[in-house]
PDB file of N, CA and C in Angstrom:
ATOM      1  N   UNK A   1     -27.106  21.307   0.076  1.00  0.00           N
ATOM      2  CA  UNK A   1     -26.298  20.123  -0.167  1.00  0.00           C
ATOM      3  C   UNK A   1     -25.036  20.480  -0.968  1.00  0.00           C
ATOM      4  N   UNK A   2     -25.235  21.481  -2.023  1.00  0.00           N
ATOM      5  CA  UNK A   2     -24.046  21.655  -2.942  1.00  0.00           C
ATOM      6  C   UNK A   2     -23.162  22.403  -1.759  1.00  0.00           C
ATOM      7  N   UNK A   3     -23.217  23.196  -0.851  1.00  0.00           N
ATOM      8  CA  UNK A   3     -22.286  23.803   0.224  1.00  0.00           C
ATOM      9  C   UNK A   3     -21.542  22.978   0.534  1.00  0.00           C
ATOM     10  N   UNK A   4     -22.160  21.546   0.985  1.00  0.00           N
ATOM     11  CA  UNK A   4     -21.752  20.266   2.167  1.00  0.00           C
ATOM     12  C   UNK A   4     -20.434  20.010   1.099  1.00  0.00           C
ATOM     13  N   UNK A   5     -20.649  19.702  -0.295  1.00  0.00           N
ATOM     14  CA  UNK A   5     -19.966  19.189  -1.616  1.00  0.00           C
ATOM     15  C   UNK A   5     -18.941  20.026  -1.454  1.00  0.00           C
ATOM     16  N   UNK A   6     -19.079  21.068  -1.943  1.00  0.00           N
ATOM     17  CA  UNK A   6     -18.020  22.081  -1.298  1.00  0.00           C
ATOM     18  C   UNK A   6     -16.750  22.048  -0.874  1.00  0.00           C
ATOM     19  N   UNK A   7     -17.791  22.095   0.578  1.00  0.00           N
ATOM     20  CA  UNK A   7     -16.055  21.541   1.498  1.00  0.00           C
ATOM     21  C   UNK A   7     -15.693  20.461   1.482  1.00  0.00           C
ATOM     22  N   UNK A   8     -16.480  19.200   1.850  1.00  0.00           N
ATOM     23  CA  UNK A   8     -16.136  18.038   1.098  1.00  0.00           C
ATOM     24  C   UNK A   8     -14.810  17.878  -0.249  1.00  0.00           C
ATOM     25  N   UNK A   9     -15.085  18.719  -1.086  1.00  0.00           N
ATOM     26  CA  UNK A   9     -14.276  19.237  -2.723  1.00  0.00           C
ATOM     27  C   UNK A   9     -12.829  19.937  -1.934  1.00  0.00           C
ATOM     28  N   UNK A  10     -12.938  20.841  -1.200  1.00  0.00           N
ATOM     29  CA  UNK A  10     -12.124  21.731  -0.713  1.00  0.00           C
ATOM     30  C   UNK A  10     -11.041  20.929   0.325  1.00  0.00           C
ATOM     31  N   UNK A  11     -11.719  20.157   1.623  1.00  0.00           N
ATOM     32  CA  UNK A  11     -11.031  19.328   2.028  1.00  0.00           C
ATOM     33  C   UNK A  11     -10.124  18.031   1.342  1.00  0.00           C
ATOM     34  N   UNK A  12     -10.646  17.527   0.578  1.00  0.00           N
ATOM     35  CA  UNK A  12      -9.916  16.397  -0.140  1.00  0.00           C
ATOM     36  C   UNK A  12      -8.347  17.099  -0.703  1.00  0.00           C
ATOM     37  N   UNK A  13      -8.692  18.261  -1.449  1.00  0.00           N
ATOM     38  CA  UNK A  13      -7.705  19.318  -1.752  1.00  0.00           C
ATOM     39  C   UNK A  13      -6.437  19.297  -0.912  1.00  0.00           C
ATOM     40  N   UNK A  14      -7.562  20.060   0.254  1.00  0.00           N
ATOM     41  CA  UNK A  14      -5.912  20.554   1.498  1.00  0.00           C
ATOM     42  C   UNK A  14      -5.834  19.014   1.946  1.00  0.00           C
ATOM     43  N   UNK A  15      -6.308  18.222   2.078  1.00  0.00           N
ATOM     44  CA  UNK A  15      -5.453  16.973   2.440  1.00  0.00           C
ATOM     45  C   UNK A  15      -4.619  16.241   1.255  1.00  0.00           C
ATOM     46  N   UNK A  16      -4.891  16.574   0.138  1.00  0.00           N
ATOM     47  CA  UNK A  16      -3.747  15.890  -0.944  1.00  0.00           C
ATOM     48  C   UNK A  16      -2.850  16.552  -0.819  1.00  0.00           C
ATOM     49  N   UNK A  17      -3.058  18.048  -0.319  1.00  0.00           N
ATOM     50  CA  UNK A  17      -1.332  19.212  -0.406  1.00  0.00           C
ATOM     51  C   UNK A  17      -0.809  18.913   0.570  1.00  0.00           C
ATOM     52  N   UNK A  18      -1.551  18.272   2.119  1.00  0.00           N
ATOM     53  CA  UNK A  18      -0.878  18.221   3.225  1.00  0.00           C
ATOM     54  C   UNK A  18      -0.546  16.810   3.234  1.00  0.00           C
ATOM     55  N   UNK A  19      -0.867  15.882   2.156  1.00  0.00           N
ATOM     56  CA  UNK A  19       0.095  14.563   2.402  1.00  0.00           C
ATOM     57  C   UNK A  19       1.290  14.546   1.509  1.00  0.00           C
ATOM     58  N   UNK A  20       1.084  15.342   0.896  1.00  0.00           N
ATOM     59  CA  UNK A  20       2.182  15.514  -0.065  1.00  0.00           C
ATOM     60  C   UNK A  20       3.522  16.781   0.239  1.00  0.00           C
ATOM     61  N   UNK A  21       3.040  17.817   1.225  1.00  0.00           N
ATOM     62  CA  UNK A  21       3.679  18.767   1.466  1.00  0.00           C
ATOM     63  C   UNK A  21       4.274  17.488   2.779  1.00  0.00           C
ATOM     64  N   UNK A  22       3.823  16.676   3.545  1.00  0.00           N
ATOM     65  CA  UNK A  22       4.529  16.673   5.168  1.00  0.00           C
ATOM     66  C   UNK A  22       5.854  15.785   4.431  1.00  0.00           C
ATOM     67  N   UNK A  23       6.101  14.824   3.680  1.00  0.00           N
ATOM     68  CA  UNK A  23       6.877  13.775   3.017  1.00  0.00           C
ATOM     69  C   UNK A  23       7.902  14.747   2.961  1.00  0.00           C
ATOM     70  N   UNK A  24       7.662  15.692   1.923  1.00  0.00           N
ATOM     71  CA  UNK A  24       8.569  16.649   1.475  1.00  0.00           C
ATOM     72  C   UNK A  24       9.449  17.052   2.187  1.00  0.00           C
ATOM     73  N   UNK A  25       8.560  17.793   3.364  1.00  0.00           N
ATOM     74  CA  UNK A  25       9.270  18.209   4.388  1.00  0.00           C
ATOM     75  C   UNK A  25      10.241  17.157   5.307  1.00  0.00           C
ATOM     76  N   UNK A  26       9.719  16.464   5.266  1.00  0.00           N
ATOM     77  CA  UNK A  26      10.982  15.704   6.176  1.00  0.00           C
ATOM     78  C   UNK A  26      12.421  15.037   5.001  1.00  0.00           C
ATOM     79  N   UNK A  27      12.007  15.281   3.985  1.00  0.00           N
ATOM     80  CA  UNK A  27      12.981  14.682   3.172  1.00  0.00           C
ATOM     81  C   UNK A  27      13.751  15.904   3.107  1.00  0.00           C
ATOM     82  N   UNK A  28      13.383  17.255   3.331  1.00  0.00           N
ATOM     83  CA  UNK A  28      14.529  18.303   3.059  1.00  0.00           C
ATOM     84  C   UNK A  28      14.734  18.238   4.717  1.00  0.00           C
ATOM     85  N   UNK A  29      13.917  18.119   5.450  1.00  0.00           N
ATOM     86  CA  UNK A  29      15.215  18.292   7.324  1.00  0.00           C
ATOM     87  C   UNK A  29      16.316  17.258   6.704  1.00  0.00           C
ATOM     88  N   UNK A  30      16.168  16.003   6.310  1.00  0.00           N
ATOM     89  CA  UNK A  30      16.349  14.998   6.210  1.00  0.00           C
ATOM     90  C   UNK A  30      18.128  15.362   5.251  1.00  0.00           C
ATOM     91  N   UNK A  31      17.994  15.828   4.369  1.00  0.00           N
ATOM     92  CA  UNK A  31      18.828  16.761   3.489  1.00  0.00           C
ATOM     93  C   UNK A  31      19.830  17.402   4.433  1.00  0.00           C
ATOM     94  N   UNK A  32      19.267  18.566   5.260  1.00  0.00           N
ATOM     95  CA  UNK A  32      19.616  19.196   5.786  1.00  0.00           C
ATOM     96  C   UNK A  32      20.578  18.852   6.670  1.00  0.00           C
ATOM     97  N   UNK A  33      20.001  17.579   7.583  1.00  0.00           N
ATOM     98  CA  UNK A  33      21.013  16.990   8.500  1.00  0.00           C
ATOM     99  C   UNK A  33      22.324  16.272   7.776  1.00  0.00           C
ATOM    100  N   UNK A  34      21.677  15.569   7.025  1.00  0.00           N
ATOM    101  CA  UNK A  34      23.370  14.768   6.164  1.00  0.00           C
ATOM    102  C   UNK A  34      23.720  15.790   5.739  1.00  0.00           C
ATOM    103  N   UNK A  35      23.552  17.188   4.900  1.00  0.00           N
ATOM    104  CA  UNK A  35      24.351  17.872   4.280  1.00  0.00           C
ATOM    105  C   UNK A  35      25.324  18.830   5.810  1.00  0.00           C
ATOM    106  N   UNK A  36      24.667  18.958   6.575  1.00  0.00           N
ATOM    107  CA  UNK A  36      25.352  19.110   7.647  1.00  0.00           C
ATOM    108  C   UNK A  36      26.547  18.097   8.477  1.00  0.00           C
ATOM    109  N   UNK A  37      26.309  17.151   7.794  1.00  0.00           N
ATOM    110  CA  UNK A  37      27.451  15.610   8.486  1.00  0.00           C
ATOM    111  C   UNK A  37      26.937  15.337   9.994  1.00  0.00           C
ATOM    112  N   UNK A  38      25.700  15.767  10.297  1.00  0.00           N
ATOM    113  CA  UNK A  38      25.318  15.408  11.818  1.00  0.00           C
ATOM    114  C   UNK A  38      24.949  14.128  12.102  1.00  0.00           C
ATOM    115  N   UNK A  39      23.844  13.482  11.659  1.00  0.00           N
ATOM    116  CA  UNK A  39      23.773  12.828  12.250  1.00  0.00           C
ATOM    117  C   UNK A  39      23.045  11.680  10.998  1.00  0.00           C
ATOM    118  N   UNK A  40      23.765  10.848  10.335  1.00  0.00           N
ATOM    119  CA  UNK A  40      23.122  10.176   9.213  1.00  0.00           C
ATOM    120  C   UNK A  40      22.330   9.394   9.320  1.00  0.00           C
ATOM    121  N   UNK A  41      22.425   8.317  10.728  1.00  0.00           N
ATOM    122  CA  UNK A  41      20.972   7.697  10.627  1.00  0.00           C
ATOM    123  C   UNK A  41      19.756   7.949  11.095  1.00  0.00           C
ATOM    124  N   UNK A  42      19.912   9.127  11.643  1.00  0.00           N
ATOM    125  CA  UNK A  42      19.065   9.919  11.744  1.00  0.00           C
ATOM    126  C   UNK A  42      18.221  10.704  10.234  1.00  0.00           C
ATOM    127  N   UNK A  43      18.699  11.128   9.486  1.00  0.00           N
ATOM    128  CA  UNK A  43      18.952  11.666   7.842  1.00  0.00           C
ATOM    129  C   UNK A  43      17.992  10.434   7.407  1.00  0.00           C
ATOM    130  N   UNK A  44      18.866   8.975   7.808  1.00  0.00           N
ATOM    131  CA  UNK A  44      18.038   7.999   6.994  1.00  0.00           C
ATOM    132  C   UNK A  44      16.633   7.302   7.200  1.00  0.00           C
ATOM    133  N   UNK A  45      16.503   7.454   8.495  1.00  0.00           N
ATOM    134  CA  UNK A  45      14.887   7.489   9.096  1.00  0.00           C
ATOM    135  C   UNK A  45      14.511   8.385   8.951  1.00  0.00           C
ATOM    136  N   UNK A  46      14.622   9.344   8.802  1.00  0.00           N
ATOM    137  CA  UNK A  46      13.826  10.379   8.082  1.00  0.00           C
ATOM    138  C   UNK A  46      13.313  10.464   7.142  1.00  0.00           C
ATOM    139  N   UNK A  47      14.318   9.601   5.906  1.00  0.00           N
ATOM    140  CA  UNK A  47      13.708   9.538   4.308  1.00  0.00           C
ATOM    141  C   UNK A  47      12.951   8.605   4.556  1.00  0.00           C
ATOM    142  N   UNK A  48      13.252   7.596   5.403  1.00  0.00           N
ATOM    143  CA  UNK A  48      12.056   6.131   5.394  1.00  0.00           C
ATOM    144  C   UNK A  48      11.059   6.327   6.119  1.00  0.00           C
ATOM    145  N   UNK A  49      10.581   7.217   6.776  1.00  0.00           N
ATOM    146  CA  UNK A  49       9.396   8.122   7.525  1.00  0.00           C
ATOM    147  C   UNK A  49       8.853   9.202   6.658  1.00  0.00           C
ATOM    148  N   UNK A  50       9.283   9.796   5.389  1.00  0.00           N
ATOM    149  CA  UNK A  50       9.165  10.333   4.477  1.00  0.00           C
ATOM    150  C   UNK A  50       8.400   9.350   3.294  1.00  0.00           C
ATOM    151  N   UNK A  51       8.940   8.057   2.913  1.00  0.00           N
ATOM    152  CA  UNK A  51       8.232   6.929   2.414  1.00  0.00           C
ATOM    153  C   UNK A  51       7.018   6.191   2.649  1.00  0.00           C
ATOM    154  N   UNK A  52       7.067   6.214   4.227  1.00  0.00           N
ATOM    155  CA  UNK A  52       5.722   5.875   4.948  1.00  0.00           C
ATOM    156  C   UNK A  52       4.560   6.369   5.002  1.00  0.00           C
ATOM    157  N   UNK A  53       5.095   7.965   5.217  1.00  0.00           N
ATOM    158  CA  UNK A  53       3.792   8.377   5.845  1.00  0.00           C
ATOM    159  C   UNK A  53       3.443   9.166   4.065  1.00  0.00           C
ATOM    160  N   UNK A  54       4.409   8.945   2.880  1.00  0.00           N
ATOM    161  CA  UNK A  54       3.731   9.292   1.976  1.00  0.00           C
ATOM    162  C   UNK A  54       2.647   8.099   1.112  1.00  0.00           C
ATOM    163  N   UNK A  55       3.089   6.668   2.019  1.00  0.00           N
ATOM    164  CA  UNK A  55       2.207   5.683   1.411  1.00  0.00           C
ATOM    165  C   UNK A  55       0.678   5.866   2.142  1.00  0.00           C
ATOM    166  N   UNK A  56       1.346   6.488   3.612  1.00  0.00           N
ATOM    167  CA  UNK A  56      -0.012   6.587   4.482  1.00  0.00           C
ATOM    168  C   UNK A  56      -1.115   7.302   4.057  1.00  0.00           C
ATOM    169  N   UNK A  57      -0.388   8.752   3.495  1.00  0.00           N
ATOM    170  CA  UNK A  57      -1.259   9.913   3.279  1.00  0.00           C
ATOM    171  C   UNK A  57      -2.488   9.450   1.815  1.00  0.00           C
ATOM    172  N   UNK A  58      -1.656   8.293   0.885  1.00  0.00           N
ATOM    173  CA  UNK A  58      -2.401   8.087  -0.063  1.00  0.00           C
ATOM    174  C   UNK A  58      -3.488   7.278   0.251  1.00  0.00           C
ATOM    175  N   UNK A  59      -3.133   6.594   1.234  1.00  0.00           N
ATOM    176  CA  UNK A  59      -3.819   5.099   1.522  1.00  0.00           C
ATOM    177  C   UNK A  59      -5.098   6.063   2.230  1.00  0.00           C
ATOM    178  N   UNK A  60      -5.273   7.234   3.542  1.00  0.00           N
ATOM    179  CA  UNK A  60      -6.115   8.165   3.704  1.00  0.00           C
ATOM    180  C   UNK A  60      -6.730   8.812   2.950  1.00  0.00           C
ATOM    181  N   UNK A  61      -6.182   9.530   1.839  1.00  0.00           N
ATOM    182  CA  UNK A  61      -6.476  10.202   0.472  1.00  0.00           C
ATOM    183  C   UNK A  61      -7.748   9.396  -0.193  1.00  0.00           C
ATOM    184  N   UNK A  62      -7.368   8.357  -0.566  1.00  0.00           N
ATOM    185  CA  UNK A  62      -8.047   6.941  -1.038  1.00  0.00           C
ATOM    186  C   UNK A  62      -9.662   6.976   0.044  1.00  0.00           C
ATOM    187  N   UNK A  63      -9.672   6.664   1.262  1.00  0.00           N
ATOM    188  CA  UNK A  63     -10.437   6.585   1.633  1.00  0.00           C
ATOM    189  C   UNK A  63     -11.310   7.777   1.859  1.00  0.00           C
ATOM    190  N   UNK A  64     -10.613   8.715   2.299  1.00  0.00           N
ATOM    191  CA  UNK A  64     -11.554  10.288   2.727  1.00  0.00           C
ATOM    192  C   UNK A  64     -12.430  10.478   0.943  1.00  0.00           C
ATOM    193  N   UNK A  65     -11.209  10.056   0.024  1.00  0.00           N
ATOM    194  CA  UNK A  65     -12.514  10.588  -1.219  1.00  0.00           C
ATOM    195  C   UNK A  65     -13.822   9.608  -1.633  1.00  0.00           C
ATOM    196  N   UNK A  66     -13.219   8.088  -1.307  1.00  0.00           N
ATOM    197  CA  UNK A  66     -14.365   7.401  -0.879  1.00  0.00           C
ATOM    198  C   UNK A  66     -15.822   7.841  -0.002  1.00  0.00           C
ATOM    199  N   UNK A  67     -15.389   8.360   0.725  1.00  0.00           N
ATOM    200  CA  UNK A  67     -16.411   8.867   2.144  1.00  0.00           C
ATOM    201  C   UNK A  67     -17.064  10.400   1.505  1.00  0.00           C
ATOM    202  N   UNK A  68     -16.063  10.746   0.283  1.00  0.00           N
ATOM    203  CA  UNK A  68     -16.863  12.345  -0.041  1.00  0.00           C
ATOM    204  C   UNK A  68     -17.834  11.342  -0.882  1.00  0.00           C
ATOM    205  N   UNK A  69     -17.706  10.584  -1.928  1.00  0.00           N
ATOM    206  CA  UNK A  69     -18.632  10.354  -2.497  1.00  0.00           C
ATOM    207  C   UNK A  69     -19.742   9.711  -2.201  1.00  0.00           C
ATOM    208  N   UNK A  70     -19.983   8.892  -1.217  1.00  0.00           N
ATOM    209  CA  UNK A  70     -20.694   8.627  -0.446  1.00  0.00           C
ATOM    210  C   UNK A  70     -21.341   9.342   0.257  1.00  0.00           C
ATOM    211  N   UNK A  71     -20.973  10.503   0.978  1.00  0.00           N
ATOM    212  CA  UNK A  71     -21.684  11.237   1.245  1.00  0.00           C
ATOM    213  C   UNK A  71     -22.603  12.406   0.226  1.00  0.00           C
ATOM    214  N   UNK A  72     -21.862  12.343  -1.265  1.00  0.00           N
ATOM    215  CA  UNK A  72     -22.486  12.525  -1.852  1.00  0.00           C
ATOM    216  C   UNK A  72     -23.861  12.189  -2.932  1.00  0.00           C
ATOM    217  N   UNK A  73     -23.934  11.008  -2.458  1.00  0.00           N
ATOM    218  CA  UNK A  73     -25.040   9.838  -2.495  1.00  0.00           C
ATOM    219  C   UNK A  73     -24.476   8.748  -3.399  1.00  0.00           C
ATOM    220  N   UNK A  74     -23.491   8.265  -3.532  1.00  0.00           N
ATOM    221  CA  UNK A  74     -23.137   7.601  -4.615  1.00  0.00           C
ATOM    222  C   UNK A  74     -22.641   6.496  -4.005  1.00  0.00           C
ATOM    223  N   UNK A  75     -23.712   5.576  -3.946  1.00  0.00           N
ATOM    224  CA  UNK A  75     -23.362   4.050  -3.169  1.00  0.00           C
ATOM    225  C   UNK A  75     -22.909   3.296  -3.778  1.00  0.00           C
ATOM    226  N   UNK A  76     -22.110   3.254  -5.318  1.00  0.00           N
ATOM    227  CA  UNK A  76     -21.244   2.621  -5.703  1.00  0.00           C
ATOM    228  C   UNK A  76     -19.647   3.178  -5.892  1.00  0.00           C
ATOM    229  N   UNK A  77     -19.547   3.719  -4.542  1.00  0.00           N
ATOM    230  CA  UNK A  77     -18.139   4.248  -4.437  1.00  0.00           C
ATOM    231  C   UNK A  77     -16.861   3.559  -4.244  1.00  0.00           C
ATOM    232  N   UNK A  78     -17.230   2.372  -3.951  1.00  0.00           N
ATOM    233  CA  UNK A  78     -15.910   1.572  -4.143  1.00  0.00           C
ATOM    234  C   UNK A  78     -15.287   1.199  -5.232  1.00  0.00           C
ATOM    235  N   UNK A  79     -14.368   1.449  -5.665  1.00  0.00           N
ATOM    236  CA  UNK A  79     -12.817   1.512  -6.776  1.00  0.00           C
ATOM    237  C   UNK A  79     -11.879   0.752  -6.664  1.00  0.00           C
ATOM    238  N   UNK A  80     -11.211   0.024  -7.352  1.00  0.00           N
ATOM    239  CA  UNK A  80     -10.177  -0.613  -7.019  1.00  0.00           C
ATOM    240  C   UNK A  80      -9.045   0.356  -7.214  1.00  0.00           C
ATOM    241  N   UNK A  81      -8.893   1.600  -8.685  1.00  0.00           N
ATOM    242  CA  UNK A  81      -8.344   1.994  -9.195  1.00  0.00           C
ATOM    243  C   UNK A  81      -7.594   3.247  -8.200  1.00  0.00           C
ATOM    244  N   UNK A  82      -6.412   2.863  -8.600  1.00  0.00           N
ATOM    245  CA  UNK A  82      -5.641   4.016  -7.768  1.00  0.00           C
ATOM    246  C   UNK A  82      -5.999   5.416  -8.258  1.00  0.00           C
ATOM    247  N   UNK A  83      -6.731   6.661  -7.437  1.00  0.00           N
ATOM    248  CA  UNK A  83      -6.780   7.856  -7.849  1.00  0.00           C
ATOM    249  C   UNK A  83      -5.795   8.855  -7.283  1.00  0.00           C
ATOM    250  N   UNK A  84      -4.555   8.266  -6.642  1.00  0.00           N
ATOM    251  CA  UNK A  84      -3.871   9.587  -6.091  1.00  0.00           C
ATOM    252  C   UNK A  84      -3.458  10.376  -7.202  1.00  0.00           C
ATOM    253  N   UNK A  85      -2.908   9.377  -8.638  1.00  0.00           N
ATOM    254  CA  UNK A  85      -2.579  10.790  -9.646  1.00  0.00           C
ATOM    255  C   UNK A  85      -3.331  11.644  -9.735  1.00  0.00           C
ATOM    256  N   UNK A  86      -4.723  11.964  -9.021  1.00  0.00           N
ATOM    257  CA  UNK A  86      -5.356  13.175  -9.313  1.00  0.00           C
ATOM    258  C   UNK A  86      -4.923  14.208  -8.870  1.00  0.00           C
ATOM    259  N   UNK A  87      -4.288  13.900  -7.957  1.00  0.00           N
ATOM    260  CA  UNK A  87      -3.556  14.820  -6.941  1.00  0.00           C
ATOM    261  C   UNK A  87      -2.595  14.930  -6.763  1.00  0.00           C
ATOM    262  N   UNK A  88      -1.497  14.205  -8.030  1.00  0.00           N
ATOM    263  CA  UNK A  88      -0.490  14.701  -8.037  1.00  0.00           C
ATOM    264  C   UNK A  88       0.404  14.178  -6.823  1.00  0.00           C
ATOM    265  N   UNK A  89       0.036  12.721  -6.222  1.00  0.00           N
ATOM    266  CA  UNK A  89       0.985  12.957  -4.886  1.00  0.00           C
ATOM    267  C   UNK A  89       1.348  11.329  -5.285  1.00  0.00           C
TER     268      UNK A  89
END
């Protein structure tokens, strides 16, 4: 069972770096294109697709650690309390 915990522990991880790394990334293409003068509203859906999918990744974040603890037997896993500062995202 402590293995299952594990990755469970390990996954929550690479998904807080990968909701927090994809935002990033489109906010520097995003950079990239206006600092280039190409194409700005393009630049600007980018930052607001950068906003989204960083509300998305938390709003997932939120639930996947719900579902670790639960699977870790803990049937009072529902929280109101925001935990993304754990992760920094």
């Amino acid at each position: 069972m402590e293995r299952e915990d594990n990755v469970l522990d390990e996954l929550l991880i690479e998904i807080a770096r990968l909701t927090q790394a994809y935002p990033k990334a489109l906010e520097q293409r995003a950079a990239v294109i206006h600092a280039g003068g190409k194409d700005p509203e393009l630049a600007e859906k980018l930052v607001k697709a950068a906003d989204t999918m960083r509300d998305s990744g938390n709003l997932y974040l939120t639930w996947a650690k719900h579902y670790a603890a639960v699977a870790e037997g803990n049937t009072d896993a529902s929280s109101d309390e925001d935990e993304t500062e754990d992760f920094d995202i």
